[in-house]
Protein backbone atom coordinates (compact mmCIF):
# COMPACT_ATOMS: atom_id res chain seq x y z
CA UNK A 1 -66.72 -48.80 3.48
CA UNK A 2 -66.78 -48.83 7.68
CA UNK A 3 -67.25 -51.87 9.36
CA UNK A 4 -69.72 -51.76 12.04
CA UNK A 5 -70.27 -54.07 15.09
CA UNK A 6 -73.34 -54.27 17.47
CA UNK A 7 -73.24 -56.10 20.34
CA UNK A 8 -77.13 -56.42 21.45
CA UNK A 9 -78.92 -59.39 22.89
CA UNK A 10 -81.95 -58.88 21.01
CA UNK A 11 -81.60 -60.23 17.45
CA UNK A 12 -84.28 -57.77 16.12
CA UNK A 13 -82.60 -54.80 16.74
CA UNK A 14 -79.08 -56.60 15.61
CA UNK A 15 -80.98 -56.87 12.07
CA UNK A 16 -82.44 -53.63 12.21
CA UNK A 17 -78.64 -51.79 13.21
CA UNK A 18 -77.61 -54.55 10.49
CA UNK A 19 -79.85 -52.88 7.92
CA UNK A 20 -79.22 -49.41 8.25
CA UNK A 21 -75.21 -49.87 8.12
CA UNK A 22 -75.94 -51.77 4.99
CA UNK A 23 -77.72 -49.27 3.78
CA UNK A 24 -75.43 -46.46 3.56
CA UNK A 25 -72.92 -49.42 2.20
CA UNK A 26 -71.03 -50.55 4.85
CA UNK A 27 -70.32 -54.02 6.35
CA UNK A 28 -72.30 -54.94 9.99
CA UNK A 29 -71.61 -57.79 12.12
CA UNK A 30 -73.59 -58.91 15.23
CA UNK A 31 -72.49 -60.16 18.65
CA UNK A 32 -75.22 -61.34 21.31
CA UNK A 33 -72.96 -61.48 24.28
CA UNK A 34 -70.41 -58.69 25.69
CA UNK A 35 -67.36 -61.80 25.36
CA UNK A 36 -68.36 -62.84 22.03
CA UNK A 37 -68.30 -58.55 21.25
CA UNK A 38 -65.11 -58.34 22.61
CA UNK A 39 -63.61 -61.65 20.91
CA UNK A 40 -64.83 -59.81 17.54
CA UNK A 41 -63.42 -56.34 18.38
CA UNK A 42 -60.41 -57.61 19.44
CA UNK A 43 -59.96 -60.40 16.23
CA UNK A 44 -61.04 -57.87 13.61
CA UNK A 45 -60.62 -53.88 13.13
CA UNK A 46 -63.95 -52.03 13.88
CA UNK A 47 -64.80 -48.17 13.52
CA UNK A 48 -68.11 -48.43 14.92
CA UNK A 49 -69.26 -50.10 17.95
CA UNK A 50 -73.17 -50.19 18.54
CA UNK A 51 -73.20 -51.20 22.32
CA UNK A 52 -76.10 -52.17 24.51
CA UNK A 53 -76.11 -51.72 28.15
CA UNK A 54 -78.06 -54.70 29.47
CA UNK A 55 -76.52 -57.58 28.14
CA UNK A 56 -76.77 -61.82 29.49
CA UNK A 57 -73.16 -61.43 30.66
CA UNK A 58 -72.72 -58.38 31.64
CA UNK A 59 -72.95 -54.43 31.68
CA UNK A 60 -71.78 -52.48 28.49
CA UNK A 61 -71.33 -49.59 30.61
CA UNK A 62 -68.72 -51.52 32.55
CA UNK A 63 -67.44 -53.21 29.48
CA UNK A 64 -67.19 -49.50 27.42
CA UNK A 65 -63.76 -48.90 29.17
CA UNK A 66 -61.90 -52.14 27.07
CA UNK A 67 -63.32 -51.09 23.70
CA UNK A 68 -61.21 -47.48 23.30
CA UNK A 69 -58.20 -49.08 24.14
CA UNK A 70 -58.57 -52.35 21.25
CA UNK A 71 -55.80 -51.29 18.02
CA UNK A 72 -58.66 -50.41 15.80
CA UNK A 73 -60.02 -47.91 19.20
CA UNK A 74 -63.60 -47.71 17.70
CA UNK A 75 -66.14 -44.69 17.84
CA UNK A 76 -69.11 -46.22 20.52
CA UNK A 77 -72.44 -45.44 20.29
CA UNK A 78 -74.28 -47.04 23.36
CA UNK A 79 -77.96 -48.51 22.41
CA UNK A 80 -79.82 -48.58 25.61
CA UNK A 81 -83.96 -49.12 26.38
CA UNK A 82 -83.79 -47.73 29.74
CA UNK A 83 -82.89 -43.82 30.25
CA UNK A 84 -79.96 -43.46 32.96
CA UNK A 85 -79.13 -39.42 33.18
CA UNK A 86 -75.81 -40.78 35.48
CA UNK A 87 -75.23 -43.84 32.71
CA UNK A 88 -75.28 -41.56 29.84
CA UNK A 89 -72.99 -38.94 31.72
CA UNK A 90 -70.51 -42.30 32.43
CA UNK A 91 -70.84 -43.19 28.71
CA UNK A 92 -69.69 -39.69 27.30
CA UNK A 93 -67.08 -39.38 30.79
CA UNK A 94 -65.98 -42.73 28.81
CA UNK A 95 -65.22 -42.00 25.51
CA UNK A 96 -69.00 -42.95 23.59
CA UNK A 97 -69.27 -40.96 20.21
CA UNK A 98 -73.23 -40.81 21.37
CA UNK A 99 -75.85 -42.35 23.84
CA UNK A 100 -79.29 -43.15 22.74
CA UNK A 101 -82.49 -44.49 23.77
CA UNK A 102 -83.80 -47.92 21.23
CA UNK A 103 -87.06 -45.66 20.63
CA UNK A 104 -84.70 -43.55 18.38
CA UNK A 105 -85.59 -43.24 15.06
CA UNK A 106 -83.87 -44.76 12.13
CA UNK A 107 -83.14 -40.71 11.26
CA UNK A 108 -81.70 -40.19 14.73
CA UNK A 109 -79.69 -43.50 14.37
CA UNK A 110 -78.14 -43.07 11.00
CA UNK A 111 -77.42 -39.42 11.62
CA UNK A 112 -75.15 -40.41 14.61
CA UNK A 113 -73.39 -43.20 12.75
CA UNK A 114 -72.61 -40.93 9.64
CA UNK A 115 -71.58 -37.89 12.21
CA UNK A 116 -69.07 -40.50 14.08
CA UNK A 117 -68.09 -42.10 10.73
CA UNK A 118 -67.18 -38.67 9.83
CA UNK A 119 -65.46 -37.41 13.05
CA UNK A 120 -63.03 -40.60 13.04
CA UNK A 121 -62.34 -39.81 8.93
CA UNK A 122 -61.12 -36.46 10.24
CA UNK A 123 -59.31 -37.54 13.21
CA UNK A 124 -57.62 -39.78 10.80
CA UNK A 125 -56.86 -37.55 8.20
CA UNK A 126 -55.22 -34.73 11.18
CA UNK A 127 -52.88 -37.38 12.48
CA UNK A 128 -51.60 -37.90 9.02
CA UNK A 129 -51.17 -35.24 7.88
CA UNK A 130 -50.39 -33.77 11.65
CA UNK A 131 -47.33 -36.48 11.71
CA UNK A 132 -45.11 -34.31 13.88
CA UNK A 133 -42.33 -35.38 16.81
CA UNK A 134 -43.37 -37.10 19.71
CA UNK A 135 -44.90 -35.47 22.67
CA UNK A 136 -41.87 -33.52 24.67
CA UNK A 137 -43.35 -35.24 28.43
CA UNK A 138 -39.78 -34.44 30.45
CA UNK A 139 -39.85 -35.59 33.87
CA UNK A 140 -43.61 -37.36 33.74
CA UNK A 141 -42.83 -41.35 33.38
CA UNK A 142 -45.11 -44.16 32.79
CA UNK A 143 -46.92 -45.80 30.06
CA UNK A 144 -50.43 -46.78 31.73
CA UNK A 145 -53.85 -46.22 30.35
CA UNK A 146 -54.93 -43.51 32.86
CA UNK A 147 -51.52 -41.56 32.24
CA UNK A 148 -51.75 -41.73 28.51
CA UNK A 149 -55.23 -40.18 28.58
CA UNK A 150 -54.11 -37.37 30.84
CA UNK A 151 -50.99 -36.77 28.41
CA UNK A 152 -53.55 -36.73 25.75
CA UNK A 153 -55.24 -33.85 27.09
CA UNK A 154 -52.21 -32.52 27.55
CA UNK A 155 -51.48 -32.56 23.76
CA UNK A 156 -54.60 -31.34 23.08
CA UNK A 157 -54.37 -28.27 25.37
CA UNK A 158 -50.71 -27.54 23.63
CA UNK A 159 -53.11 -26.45 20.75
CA UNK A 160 -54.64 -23.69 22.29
CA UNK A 161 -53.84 -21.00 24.06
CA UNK A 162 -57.36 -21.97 26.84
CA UNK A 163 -56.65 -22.04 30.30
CA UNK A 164 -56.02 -25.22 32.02
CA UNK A 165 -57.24 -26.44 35.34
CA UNK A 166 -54.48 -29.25 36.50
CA UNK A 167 -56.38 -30.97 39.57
CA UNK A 168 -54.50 -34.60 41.78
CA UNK A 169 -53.86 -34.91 45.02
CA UNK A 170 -50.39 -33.38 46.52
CA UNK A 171 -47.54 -35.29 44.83
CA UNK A 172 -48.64 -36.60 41.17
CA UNK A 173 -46.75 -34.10 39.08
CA UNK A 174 -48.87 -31.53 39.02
CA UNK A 175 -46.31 -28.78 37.84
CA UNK A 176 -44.77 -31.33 35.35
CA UNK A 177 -47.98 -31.39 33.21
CA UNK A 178 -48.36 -27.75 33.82
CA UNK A 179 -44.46 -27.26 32.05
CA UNK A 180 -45.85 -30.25 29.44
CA UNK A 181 -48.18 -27.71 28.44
CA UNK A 182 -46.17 -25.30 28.04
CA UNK A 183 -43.17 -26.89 26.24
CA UNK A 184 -45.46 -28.17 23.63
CA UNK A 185 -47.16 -25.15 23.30
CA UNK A 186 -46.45 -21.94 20.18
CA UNK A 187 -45.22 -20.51 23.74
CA UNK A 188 -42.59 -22.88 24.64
CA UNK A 189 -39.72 -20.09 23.98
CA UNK A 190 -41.15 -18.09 26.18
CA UNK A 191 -41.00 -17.87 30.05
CA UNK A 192 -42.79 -20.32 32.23
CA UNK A 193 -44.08 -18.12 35.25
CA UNK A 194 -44.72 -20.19 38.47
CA UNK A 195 -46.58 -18.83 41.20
CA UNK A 196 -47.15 -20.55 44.81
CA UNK A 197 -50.60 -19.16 46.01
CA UNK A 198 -50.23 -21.31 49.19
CA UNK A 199 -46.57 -19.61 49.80
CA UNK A 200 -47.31 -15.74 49.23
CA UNK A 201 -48.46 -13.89 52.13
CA UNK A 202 -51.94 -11.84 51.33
CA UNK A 203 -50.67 -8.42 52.00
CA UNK A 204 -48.00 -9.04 49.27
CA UNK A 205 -49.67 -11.45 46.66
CA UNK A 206 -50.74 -7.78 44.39
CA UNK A 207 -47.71 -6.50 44.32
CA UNK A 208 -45.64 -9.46 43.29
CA UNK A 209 -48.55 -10.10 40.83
CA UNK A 210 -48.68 -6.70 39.47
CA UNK A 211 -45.54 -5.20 40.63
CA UNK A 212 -45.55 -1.89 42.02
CA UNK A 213 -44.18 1.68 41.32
CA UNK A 214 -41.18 3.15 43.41
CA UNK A 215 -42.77 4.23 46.56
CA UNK A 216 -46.13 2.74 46.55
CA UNK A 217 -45.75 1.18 50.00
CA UNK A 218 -43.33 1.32 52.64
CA UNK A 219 -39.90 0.30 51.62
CA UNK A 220 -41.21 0.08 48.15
CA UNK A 221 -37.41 1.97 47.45
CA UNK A 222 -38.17 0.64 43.57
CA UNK A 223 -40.30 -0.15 40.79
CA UNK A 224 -40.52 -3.46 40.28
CA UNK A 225 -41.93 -6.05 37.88
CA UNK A 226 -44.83 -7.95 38.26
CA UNK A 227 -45.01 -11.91 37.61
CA UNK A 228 -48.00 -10.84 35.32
CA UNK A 229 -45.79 -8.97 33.20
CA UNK A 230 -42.94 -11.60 33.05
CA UNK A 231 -45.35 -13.97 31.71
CA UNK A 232 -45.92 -11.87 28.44
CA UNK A 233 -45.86 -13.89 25.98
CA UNK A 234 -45.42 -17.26 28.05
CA UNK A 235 -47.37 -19.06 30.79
CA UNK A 236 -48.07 -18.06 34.17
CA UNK A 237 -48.60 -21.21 35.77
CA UNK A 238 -50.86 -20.13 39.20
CA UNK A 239 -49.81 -23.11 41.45
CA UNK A 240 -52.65 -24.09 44.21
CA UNK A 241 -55.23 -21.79 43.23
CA UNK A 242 -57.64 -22.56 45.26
CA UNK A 243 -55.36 -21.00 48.14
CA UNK A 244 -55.88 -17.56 46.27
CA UNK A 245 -57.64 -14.77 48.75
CA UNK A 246 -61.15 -14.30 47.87
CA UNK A 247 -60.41 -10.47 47.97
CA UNK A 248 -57.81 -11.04 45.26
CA UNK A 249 -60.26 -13.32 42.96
CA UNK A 250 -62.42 -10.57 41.85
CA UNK A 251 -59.10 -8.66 40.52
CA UNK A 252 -57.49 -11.29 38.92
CA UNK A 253 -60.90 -12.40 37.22
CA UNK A 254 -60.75 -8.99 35.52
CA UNK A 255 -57.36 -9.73 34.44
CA UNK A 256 -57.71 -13.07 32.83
CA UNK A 257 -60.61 -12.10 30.77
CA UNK A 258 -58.98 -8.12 29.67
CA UNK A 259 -55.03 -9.70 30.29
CA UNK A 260 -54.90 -5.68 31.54
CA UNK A 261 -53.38 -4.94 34.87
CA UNK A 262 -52.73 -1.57 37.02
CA UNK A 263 -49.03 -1.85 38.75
CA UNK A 264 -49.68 -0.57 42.66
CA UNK A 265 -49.14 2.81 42.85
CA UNK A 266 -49.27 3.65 39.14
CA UNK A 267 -51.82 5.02 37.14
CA UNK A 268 -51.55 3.54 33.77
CA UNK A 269 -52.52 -0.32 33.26
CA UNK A 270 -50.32 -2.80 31.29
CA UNK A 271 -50.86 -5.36 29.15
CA UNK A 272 -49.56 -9.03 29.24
CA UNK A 273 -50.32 -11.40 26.59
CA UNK A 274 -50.40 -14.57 28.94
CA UNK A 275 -51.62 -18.57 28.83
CA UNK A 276 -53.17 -19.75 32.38
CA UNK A 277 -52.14 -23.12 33.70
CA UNK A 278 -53.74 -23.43 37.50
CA UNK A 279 -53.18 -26.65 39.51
CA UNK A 280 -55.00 -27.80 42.69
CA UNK A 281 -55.45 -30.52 45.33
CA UNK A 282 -58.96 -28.96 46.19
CA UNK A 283 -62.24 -29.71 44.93
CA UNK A 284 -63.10 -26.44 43.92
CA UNK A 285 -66.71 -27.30 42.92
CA UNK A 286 -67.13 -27.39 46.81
CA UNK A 287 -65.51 -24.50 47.36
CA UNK A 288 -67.50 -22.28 45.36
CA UNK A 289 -70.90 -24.20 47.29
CA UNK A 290 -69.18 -22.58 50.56
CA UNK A 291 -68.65 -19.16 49.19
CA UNK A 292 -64.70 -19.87 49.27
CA UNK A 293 -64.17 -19.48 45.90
CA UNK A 294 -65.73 -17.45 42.81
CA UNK A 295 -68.05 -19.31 40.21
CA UNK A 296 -67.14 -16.73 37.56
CA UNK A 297 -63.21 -17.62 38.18
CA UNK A 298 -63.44 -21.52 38.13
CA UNK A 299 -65.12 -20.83 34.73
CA UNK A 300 -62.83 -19.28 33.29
CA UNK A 301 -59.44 -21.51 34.50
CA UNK A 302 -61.41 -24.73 33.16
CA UNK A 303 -61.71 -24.23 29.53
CA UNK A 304 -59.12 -27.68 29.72
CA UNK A 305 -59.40 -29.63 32.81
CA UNK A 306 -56.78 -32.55 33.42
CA UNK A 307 -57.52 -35.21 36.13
CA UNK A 308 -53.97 -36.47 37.18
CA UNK A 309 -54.48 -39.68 39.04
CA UNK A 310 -52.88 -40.57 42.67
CA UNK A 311 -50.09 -43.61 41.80
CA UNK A 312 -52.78 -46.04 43.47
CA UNK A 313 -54.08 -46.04 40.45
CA UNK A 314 -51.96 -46.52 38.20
CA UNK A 315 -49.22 -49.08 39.87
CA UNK A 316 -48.14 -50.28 36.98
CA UNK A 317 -46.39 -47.28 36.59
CA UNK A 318 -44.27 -47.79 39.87
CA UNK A 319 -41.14 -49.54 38.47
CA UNK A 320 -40.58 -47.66 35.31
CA UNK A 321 -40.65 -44.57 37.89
CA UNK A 322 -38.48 -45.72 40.11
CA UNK A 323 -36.01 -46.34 37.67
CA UNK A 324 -36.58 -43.23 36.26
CA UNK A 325 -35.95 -41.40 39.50
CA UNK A 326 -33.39 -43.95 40.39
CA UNK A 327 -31.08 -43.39 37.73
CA UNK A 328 -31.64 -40.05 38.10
CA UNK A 329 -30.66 -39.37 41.44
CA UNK A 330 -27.40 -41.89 41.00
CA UNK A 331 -26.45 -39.03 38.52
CA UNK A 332 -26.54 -36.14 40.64
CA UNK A 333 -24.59 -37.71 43.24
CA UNK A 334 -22.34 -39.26 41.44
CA UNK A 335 -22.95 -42.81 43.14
CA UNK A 336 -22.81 -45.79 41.14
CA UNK A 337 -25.87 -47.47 39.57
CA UNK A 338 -28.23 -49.18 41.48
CA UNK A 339 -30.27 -52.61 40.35
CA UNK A 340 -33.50 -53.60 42.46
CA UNK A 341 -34.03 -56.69 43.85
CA UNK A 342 -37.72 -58.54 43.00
CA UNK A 343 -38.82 -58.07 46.35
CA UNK A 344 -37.37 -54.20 46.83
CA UNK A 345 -39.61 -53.23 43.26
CA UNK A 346 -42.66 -55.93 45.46
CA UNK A 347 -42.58 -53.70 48.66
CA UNK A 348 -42.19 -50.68 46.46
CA UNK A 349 -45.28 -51.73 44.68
CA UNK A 350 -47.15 -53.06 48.06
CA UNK A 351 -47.09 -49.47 49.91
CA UNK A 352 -50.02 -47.36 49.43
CA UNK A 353 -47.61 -44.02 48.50
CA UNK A 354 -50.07 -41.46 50.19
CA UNK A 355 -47.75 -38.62 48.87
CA UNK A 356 -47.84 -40.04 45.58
CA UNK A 357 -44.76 -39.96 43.25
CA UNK A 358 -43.39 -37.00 45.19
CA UNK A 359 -42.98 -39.26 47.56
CA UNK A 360 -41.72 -42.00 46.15
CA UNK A 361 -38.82 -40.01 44.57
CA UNK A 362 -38.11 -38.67 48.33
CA UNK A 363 -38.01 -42.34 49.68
CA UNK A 364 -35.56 -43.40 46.52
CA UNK A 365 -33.29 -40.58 47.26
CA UNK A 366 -32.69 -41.69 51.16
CA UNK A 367 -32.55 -45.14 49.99
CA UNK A 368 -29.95 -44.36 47.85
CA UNK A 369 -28.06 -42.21 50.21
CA UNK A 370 -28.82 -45.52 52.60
CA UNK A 371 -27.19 -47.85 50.36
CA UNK A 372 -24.19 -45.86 49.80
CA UNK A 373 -22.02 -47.88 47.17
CA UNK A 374 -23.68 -50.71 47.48
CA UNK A 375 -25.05 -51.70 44.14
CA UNK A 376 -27.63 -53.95 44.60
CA UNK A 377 -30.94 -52.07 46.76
CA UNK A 378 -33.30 -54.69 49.04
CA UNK A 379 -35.97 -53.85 51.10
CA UNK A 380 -33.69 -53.43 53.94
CA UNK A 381 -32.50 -50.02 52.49
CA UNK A 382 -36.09 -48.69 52.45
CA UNK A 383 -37.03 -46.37 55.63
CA UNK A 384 -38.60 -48.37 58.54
CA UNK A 385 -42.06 -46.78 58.37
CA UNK A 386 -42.57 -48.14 54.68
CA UNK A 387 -41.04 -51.75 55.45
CA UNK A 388 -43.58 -51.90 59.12
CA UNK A 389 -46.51 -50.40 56.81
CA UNK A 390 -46.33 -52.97 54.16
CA UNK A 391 -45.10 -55.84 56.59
CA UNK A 392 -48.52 -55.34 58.83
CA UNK A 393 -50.68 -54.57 55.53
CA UNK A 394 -49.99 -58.36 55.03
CA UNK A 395 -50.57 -59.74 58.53
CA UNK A 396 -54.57 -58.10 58.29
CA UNK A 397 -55.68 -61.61 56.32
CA UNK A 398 -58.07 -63.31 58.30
CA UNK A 399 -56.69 -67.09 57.23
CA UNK A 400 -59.12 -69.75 58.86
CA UNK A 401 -56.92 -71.67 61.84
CA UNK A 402 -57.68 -75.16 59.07
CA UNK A 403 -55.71 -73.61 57.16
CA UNK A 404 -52.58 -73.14 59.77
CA UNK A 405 -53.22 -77.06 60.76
CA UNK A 406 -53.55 -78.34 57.05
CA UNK A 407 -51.15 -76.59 55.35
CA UNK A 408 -49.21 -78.80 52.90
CA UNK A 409 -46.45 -78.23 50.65
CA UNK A 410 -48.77 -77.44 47.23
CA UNK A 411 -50.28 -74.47 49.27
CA UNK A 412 -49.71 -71.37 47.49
CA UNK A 413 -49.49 -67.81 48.24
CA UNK A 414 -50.81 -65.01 46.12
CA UNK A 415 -47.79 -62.37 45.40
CA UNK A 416 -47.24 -59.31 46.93
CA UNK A 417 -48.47 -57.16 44.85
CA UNK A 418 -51.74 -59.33 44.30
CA UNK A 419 -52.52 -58.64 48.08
CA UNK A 420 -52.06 -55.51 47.53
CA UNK A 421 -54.02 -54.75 45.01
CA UNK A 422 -57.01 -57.08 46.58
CA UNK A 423 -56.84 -55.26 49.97
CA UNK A 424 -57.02 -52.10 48.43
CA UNK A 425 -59.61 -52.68 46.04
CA UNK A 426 -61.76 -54.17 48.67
CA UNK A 427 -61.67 -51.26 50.99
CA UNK A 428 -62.18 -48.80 47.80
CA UNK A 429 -65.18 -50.60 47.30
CA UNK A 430 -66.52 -50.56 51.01
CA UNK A 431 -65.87 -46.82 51.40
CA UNK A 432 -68.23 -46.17 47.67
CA UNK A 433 -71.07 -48.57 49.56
CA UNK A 434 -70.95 -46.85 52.75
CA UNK A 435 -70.75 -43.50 51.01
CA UNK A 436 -73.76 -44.40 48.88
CA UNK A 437 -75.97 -45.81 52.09
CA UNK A 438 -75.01 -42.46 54.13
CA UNK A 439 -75.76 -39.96 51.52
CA UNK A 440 -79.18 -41.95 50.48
CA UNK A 441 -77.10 -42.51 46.84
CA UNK A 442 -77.07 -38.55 46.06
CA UNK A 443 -74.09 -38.51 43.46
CA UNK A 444 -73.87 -34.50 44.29
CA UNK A 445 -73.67 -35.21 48.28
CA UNK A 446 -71.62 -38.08 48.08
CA UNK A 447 -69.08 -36.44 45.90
CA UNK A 448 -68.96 -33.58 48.22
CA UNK A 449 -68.15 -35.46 51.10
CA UNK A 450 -65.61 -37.98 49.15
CA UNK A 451 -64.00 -34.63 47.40
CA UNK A 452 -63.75 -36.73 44.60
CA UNK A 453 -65.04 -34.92 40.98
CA UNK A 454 -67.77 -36.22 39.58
CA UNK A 455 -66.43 -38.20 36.66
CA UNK A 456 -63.87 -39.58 39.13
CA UNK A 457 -66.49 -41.17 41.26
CA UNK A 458 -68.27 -42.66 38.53
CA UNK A 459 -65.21 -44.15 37.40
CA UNK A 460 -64.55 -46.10 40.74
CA UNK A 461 -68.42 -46.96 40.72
CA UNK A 462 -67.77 -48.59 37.16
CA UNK A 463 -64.30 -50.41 38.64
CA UNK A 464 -65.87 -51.74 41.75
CA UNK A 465 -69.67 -52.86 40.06
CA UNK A 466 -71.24 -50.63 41.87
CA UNK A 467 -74.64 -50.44 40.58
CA UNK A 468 -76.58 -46.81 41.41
CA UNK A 469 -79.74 -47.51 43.61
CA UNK A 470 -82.98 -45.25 41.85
């Protein structure tokens, strides 16, 4: 027996929902309110959630992201009466088992609760009987929500041997996932091929791809080996794709789907039995628009995509990582353990990191080499850009003069990190509205000029409230 919970304002359909769980003999309970659904979910274990979107208190869309992450994580199957193409594509970005319309038949409604019922038995019944060692995740630190649902995919793309897009700004650890992949991969004892698109010059990129026969080319005094072929059997991690020469595209399309190759100057092709792992810090979507990159290619390298998310959103993450890194570094050197003041891990967590975690392990190690033998690190032993950043970040309040004039001892300021995260979420927001008024609330346009994916900018609609405008 399940145990189903619909959260719905109307108490007609609650009954109906109500009925049909009975029905196939399991228990139903109704909520009228998106807090009183929540208090439910979170008091008792649920494996269905029936969720509607327009609710007294509230939006279930913006509500859907809390219910995955409650111990029971229950299937969600969103009950709406209006049709939203970009609210059903939020729902399924978000996790929902199914997305329906409250004209749906009882048929249509019973066939999705059985079919979600029966996905979750499975699921259940893999990770039993699946019970094998945690995922190997060497190097990539952090126990947030958004991190856990990339390492997820990660785990999930171990399985297979489908090519994986990797896509983050510079610096979030793109080639860390891409080596996660392959260490928990049927491939693991096998090389792990990494090639820099951005760093090969294009008259060379074919024949360190391919490699090349003695003679071939001028000063080509040997044969040599391509990176192709030293993949057999591995991965061949392509690192910034989208840097890859259009003229080269077309080749190495024909190679990924045959995993045949000709060496330059030779007339007999090899074979190499490889896994593709690509990572970018483009939006290739918008390259293919400009004719910069091949439709046919991005298809193929995005059988598994993984969204890796810039550390400004997930700062959680920042003092586990600098420990991490911290420790780390100490090692290698051979300098005595360091312990972080409060306000060190506050101005760590108040800087906006726009290298990401790259850069944050750059700025550890010259603190580090700063601090010397000094055991204890403060904000002094930070560089001078980051301390003047955050220091002027928190001079931008506008604080009334009363306040200046009236200011008493019970006054109380937020902490650092509070600011931080209210400054930045307040400009986050203003860019989305301004975005949305200057490209007349076309999702397409808008994420072309943002170079943010799809699903991405949905998700910082959902964060900020950001209702779409029809």
């Amino acid at each position: 027996m399940a145990r189903i919970l619909i959260i719905d304002d109307d108490e007609l359909i609650c009954q109906s929902l109500s009925l049909v769980a009975r029905q196939k003999g399991h228990e139903a309970s109704s909520a009228y309110t998106l807090a009183d659904g929540l208090e439910k979910a979170t008091t008792d274990p649920f494996d269905v959630v029936f969720l509607d979107v327009n609710l007294p208190d509230g939006n279930g869309l913006d509500f859907l992201s809390k219910l995955p992450k409650l111990t029971s994580s229950p299937e969600i199957i969103i009950m709406t009466g209006y049709g939203d193409p970009h609210g059903a594509e939020l729902a399924i970005t978000y996790g929902a088992w199914d997305y329906l319309e409250k004209g749906a038949s009882v048929k249509e409604i019973t066939l999705s609760l059985l079919r979600a019922l029966q996905y979750r038995e499975q699921k259940q019944v893999g990770r039993a009987a699946n019970n094998v060692a945690a995922l190997m995740r060497n190097g990539i630190v952090g126990n947030s929500a958004c991190l856990k649902e990339c390492l997820d995919l990660v785990a999930q793309a171990a399985t297979s041997d489908s090519s994986v897009l990797i896509t983050g700004e510079t610096g979030t650890g793109k080639e860390l996932f891409a080596r996660a992949v392959h260490q928990n991969s049927h491939r693991s004892k096998q090389n792990f091929v990494v090639v820099d698109c951005a760093a090969l010059p294009e008259h060379l990129v074919e024949g360190m791809l391919f490699g090349h026969e003695k003679g071939a080319f001028t000063n080509a005094d040997h044969a040599r080996e391509g990176l192709i072929c030293q993949a057999n059997g591995g991965t061949l991690f392509l690192d910034e794709i989208g840097e890859m020469p259009l003229s080269l595209q077309k080749v190495f399309l024909r190679v990924l789907q045959e995993h045949r190759f000709l060496p330059l100057g030779s007339n007999r092709e090899l074979e190499s039995d490889f896994r593709l792992v690509a990572a970018t810090n483009r939006n290739l979507n918008e390259m293919v628009e400009r004719g910069r990159f091949r439709s046919d290619l991005l298809f193929r390298i995005s059988t598994f995509v993984i969204e890796l998310p810039s550390i400004r959103e997930h700062p959680e993450d920042i003092t586990e990582l600098a420990r991490y890194h911290t420790d780390r570094i100490c090692k290698h050197y051979g300098t005595p353990t360091k312990e972080f003041s409060p306000d060190f891990l506050e101005m760590l967590a108040a800087y906006s990191w726009p290298g990401n975690v790259r850069e944050l392990v750059n700025t550890l190690e010259r603190t580090i080499a700063a601090a010397r033998f000094e055991l204890i690190l403060f904000p002094k032993h930070l560089p001078l850009h980051l301390r003047i950043e955050v220091t002027k970040s928190t001079m931008k309040r506008e604080v009334p003069s009363q306040q200046f004039t009236e200011r008493s001892s019970s006054c109380s300021l937020p902490q650092l990190h509070e600011l931080r995260d209210s400054m930045y979420s307040n400009a986050e927001k203003q860019y989305l509205h301004d975005l949305m008024v200057q490209t007349g609330n076309n999702v397409a346009e808008a994420c072309r000029v943002s170079g943010l994916s799809t699903s991405r900018f949905y998700a910082l609609l959902k964060k900020q409230g950001i209702q779409l405008q029809h």
